[in-house]
C-alpha atoms as a PDB file:
ATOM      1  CA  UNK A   1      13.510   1.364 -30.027  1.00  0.00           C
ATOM      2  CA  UNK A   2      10.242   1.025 -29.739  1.00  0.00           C
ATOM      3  CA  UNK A   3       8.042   3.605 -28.197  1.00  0.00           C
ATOM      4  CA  UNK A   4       5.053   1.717 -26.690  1.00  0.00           C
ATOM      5  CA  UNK A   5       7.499   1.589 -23.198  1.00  0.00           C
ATOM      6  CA  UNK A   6       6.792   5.330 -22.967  1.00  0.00           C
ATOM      7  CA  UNK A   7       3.393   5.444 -23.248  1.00  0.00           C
ATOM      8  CA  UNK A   8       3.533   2.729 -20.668  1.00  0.00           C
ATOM      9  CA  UNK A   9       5.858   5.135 -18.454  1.00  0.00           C
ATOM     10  CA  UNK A  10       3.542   7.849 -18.983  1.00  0.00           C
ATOM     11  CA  UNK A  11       0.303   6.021 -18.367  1.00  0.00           C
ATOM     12  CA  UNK A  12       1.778   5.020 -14.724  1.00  0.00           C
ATOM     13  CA  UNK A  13       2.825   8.492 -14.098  1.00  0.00           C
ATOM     14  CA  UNK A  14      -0.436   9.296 -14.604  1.00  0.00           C
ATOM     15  CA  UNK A  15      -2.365   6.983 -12.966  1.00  0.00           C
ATOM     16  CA  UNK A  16       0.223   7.701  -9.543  1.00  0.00           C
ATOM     17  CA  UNK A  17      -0.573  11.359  -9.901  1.00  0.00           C
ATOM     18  CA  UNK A  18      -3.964  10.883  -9.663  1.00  0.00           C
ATOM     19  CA  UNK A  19      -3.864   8.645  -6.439  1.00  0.00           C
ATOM     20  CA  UNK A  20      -2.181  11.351  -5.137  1.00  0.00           C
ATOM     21  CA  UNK A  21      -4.710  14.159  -6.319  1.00  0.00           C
ATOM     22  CA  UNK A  22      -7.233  12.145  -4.678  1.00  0.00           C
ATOM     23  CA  UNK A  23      -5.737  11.783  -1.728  1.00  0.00           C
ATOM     24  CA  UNK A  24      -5.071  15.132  -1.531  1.00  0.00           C
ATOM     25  CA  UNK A  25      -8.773  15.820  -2.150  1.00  0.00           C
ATOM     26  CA  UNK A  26      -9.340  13.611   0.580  1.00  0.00           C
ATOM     27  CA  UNK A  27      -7.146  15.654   3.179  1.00  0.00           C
ATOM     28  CA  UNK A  28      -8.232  18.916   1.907  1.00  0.00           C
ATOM     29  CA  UNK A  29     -12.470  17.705   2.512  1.00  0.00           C
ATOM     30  CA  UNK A  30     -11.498  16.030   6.363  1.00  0.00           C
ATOM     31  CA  UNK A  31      -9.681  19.827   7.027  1.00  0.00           C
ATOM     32  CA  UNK A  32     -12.446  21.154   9.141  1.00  0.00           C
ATOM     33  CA  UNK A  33     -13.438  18.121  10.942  1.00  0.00           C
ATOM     34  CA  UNK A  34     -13.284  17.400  14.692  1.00  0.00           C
ATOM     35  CA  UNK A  35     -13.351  15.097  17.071  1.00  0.00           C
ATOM     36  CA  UNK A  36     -13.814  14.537  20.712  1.00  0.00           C
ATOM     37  CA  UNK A  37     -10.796  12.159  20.867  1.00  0.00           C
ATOM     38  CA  UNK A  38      -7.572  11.692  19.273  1.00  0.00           C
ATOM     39  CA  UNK A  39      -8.159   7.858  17.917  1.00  0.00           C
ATOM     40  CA  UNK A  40     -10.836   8.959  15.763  1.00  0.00           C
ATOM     41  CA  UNK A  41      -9.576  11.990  14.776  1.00  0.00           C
ATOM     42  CA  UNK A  42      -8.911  12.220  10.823  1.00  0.00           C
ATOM     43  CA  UNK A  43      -5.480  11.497   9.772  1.00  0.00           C
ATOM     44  CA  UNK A  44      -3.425  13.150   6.733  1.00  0.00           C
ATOM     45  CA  UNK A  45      -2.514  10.648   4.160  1.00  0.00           C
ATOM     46  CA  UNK A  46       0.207  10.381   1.609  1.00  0.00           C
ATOM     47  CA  UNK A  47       0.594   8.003  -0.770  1.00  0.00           C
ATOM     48  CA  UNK A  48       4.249   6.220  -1.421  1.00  0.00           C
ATOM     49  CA  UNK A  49       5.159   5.819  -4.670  1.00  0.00           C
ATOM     50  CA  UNK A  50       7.498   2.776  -6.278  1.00  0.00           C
ATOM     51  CA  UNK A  51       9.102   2.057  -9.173  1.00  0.00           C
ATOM     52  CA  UNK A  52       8.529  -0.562 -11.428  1.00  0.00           C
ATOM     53  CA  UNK A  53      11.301  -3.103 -11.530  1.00  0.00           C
ATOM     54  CA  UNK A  54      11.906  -6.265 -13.851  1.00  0.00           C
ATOM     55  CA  UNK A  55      10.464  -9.700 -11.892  1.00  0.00           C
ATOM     56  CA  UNK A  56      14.079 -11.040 -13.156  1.00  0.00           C
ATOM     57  CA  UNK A  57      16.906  -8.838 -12.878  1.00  0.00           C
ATOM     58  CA  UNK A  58      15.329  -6.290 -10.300  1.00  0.00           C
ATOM     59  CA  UNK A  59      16.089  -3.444 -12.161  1.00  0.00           C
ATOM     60  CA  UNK A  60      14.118  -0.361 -13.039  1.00  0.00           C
ATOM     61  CA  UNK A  61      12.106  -0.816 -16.389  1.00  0.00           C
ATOM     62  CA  UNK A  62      10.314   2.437 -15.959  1.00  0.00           C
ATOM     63  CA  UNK A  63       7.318   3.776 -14.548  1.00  0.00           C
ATOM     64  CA  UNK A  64       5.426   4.023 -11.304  1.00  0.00           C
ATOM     65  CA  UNK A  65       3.214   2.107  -9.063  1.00  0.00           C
ATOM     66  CA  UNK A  66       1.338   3.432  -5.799  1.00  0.00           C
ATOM     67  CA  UNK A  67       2.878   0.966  -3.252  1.00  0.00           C
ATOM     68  CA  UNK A  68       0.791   2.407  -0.265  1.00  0.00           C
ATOM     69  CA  UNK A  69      -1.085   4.899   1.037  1.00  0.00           C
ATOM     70  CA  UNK A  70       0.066   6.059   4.701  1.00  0.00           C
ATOM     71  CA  UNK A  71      -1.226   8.223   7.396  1.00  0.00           C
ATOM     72  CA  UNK A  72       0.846  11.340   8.698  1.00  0.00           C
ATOM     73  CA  UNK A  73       2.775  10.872  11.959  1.00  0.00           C
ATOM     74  CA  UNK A  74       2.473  14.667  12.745  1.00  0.00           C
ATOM     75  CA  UNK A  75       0.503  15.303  15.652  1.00  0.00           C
ATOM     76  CA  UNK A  76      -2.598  16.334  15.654  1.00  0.00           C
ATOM     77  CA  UNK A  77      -4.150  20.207  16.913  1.00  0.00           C
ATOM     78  CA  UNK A  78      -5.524  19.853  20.074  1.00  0.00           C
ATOM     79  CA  UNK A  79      -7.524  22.973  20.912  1.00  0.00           C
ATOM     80  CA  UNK A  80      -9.448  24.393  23.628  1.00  0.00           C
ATOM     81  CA  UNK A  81     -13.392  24.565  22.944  1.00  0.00           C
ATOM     82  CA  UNK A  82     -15.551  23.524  25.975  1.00  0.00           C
ATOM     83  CA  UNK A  83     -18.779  25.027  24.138  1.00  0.00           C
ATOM     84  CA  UNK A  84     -18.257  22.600  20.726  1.00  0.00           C
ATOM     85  CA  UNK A  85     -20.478  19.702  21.001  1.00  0.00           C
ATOM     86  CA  UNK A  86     -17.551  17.296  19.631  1.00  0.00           C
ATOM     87  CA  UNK A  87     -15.757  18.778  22.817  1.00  0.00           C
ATOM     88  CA  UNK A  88     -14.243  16.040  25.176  1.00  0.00           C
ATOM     89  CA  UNK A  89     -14.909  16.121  29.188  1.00  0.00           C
ATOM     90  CA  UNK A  90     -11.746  18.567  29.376  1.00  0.00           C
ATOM     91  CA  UNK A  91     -13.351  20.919  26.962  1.00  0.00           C
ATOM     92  CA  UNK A  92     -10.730  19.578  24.026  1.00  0.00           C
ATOM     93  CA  UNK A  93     -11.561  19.215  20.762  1.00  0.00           C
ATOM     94  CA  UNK A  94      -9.112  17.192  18.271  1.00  0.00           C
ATOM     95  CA  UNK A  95      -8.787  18.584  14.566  1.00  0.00           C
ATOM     96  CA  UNK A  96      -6.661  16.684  11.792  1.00  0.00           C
ATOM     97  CA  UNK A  97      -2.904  17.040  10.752  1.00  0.00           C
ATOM     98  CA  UNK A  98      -4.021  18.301   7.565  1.00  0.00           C
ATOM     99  CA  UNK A  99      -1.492  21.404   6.786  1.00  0.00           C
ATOM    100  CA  UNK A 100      -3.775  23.369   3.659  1.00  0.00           C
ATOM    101  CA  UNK A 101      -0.423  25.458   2.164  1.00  0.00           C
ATOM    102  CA  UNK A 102       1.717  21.996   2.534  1.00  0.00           C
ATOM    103  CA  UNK A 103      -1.705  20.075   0.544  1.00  0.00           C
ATOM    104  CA  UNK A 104      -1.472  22.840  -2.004  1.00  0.00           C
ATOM    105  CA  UNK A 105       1.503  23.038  -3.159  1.00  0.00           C
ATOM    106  CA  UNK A 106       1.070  18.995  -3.483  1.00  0.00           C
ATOM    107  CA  UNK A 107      -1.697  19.280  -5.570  1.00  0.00           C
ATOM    108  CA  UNK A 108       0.292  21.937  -8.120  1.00  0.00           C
ATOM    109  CA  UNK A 109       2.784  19.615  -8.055  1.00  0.00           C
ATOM    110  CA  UNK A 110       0.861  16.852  -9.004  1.00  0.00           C
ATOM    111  CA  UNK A 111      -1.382  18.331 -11.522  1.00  0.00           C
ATOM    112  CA  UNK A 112       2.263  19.961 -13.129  1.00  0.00           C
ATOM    113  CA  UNK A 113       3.248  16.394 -13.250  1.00  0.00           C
ATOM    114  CA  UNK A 114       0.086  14.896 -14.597  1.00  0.00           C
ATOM    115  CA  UNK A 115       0.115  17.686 -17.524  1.00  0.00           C
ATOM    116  CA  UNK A 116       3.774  17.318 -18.285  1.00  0.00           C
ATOM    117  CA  UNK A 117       3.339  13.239 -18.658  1.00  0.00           C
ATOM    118  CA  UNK A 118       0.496  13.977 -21.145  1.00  0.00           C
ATOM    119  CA  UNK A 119       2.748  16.233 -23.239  1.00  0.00           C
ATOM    120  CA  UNK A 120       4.388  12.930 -23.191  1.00  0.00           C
ATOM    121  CA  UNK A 121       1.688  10.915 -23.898  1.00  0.00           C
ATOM    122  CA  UNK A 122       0.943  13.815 -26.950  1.00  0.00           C
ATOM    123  CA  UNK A 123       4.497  14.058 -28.348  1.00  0.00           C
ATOM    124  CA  UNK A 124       5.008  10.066 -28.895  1.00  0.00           C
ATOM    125  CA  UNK A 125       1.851  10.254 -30.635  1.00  0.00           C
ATOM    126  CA  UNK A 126       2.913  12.904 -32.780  1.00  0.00           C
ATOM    127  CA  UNK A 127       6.283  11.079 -33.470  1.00  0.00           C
ATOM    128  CA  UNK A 128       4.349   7.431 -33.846  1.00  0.00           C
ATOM    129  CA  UNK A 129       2.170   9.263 -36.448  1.00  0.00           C
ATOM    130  CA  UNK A 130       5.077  10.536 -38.538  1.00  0.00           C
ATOM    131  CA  UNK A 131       6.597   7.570 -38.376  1.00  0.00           C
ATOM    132  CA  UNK A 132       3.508   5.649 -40.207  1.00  0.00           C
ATOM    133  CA  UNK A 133       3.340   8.168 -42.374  1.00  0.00           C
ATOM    134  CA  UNK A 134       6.673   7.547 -43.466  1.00  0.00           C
ATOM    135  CA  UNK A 135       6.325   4.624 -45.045  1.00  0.00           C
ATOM    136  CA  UNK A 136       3.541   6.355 -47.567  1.00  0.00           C
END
């Protein structure tokens, strides 16, 4: 078996894990922004990951693929500020989805995953080395 598939694998791991670092990046920055109305209020986002399938049989041949990147349906904190300057006639201002502990725990996630894929990455290395140099 050959072991170029795996670094494949891995590389697509790694490549979805940092979409989603990014995106959480992106959601952690818009925390502390407001808005006078809901429509233009900043939106959580979450990317949706896929797995790679074979164009002929449809089955999984390994590894990832972002397949989209989607905005939170949670609704968003409405809160009572007449003196902001972002505040609405009512005295509302609109603040994002965004949940910070739910964002970090994503982004330890996703940084665990992103190390343990290049242990992968490492390790067939190691074993594609040793391999070569058993033919010496």
């Amino acid at each position: 078996m050959s072991m170029f598939p795996t670094l494949d694998i891995s590389a697509s791991a790694m490549h979805a894990q940092t979409v989603r670092l990014n995106t959480i990046a992106s959601n952690m920055a818009n925390v502390d922004s407001v808005s006078s109305n809901a429509e233009d209020t900043y939106r959580s986002k979450q990317p949706v990951f896929k797995t790679v399938l074979d164009q002929e049989s449809g089955l999984p041949v390994g590894g990832v693929r972002v397949d989209d990147v989607v905005e939170s349906k949670a609704p968003l904190k409405m809160e009572y500020n007449p003196n902001h300057p972002s505040a609405n006639e009512e005295g509302y201002i609109f603040r994002p989805n965004v949940n910070v502990v739910e964002e970090m725990a994503n982004m330890l996630s996703a940084s665990r995953s992103y190390e343990t894929n290049i242990e992968v990455l490492n390790t067939s290395k190691q074993l594609l080395l040793r391999t070569i140099q058993l033919g010496k």
